[in-house]
Protein backbone atom coordinates (compact mmCIF):
# COMPACT_ATOMS: atom_id res chain seq x y z
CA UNK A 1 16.41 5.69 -62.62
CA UNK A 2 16.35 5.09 -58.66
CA UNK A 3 18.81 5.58 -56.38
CA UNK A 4 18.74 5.64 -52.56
CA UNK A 5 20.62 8.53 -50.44
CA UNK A 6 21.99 8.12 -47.15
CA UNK A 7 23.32 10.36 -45.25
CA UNK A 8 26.05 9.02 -43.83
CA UNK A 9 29.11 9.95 -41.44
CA UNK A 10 31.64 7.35 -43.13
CA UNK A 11 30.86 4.80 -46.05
CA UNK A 12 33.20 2.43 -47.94
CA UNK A 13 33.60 -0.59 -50.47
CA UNK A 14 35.33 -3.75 -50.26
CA UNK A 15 35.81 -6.40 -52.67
CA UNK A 16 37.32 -9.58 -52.17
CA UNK A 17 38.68 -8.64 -48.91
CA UNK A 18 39.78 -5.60 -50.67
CA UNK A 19 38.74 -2.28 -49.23
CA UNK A 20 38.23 -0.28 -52.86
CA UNK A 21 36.74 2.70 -51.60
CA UNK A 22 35.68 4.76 -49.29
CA UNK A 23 34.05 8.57 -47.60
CA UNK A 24 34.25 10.51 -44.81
CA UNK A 25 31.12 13.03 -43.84
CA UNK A 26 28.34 12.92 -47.44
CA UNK A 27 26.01 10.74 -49.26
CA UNK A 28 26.26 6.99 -49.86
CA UNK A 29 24.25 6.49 -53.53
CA UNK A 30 22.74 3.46 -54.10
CA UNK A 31 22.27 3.60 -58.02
CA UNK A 32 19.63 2.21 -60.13
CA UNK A 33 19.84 2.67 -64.20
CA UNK A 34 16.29 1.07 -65.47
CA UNK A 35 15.54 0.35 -68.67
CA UNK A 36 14.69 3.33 -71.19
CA UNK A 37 16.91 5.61 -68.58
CA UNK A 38 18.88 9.03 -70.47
CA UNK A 39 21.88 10.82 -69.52
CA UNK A 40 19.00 13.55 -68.91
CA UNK A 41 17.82 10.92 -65.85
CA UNK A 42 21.49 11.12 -64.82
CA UNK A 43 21.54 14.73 -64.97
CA UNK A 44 18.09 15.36 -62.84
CA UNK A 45 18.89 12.52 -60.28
CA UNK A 46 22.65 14.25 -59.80
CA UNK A 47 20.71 17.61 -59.37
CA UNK A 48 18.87 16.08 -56.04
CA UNK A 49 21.45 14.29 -54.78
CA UNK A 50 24.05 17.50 -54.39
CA UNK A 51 21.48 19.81 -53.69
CA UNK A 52 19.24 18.05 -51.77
CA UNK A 53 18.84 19.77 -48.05
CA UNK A 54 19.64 17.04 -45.41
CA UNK A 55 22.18 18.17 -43.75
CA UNK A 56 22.33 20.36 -40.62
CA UNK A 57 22.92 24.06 -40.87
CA UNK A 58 23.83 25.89 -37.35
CA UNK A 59 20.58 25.74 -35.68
CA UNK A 60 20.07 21.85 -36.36
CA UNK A 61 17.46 21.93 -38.80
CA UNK A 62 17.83 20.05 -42.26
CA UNK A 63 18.69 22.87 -44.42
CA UNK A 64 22.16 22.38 -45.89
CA UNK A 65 23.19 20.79 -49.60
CA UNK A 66 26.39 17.75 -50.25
CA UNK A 67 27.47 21.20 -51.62
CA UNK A 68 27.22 23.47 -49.02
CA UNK A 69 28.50 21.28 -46.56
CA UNK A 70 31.98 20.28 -48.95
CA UNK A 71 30.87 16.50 -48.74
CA UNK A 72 31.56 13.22 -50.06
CA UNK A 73 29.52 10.74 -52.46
CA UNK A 74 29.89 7.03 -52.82
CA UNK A 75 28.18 5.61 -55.79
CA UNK A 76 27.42 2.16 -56.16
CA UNK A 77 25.13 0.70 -58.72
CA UNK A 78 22.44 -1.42 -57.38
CA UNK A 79 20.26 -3.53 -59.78
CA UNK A 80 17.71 -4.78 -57.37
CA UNK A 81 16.32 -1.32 -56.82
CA UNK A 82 14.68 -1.91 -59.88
CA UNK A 83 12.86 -5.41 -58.10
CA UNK A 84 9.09 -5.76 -58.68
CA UNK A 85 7.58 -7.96 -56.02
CA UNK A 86 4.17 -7.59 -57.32
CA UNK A 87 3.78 -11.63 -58.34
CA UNK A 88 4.67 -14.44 -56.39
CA UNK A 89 7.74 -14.75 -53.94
CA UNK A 90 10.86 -14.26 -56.48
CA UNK A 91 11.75 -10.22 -57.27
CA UNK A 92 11.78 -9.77 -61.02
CA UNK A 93 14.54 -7.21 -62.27
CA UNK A 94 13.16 -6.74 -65.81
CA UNK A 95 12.69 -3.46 -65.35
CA UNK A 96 16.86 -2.91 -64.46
CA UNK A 97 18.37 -1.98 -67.82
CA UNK A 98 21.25 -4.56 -69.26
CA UNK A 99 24.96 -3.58 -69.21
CA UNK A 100 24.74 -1.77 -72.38
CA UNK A 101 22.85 0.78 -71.35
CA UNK A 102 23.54 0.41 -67.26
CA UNK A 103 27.49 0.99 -67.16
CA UNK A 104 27.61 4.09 -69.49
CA UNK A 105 24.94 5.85 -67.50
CA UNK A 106 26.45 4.53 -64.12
CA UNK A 107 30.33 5.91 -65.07
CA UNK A 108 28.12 9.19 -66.87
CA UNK A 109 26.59 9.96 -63.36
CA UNK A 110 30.02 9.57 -61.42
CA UNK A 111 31.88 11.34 -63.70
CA UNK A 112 29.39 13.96 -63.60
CA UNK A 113 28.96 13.83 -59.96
CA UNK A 114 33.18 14.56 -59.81
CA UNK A 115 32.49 17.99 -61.83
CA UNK A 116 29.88 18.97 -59.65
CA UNK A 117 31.31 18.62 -56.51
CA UNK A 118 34.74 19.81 -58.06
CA UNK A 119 37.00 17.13 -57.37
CA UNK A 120 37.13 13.25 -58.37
CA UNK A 121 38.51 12.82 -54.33
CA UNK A 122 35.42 13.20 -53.57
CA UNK A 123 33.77 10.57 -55.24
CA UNK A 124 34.14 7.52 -54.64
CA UNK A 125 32.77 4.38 -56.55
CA UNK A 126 31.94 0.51 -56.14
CA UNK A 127 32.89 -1.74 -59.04
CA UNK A 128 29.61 -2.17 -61.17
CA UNK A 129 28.40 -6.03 -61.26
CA UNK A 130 31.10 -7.11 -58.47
CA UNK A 131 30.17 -8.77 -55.09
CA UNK A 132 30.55 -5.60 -53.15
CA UNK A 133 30.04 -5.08 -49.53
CA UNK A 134 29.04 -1.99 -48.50
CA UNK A 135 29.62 -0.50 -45.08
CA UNK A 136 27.99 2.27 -43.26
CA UNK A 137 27.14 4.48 -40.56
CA UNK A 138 24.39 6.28 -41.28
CA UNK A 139 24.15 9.92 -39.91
CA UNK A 140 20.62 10.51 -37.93
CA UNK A 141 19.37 8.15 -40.01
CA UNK A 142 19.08 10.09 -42.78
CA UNK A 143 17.45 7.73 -46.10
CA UNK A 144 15.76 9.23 -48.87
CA UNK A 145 14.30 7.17 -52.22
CA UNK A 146 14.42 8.87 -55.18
CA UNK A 147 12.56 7.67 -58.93
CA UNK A 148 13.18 10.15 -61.66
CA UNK A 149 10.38 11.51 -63.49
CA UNK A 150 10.46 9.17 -66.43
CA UNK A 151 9.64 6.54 -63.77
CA UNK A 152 7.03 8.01 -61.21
């Protein structure tokens, strides 16, 4: 599993014109499921990305969690984080796992991600496989890649 954090002052979704979702102040989540990936993955991943320290505490150093802060995720899943570039000019995304495994783990991880920062309101989601764009600002800039150990 891979997923890319930023930290971000607003974040949202739109689909088809549609705006679908969308966060204040928290953590924009760029989701990979790969193949061979566990709800164990899921669990570890979720564990870095509320308790990771990248937020400001008083004195302006990077030493505050998602959860001490009371912030916001937006997941969306993102296949081509799982691109190998290693031969020729076209990315090959064997490596991203297929829907059967890819959707569970994607909804597992949100709805997990809802219990752990105590509210689904504070989770918001894209729509897995649509054509979603994805808007930003991204607080400092604050971007942080993230494999899980089954991967590294």
């Amino acid at each position: 599993m891979r997923m890319v954090l930023q930290r971000v002052g607003e974040a949202s979704v739109t689909i088809e014109g549609e705006r679908v979702s969308a966060i204040g102040k928290g953590i924009l989540v760029l989701l990979c499921v790969e193949n061979g990936d566990t709800q164990a993955d899921a669990d570890w991943m979720l564990r870095k990305c509320v308790n990771m320290r990248i937020f400001d505490d008083d004195n302006g150093v990077m030493n505050r969690s998602l959860l001490d802060v009371g912030g916001q995720l937006l997941v969306v899943s993102q296949f081509t984080l799982a691109a190998s570039v290693r031969k020729g000019n076209r990315p090959s995304y064997v490596g991203a796992a297929g829907h059967e495994l890819a959707v569970p783990l994607y909804e597992y991880f949100c709805a997990e991600a809802e219990k752990a920062l105590g509210s689904p309101e504070k989770v918001g989601r894209g729509r897995f496989g649509a054509d979603m764009k994805v808007a930003l600002v991204n607080d400092g800039p604050v971007t942080i890649i993230v494999t899980s150990p089954s991967h590294e």
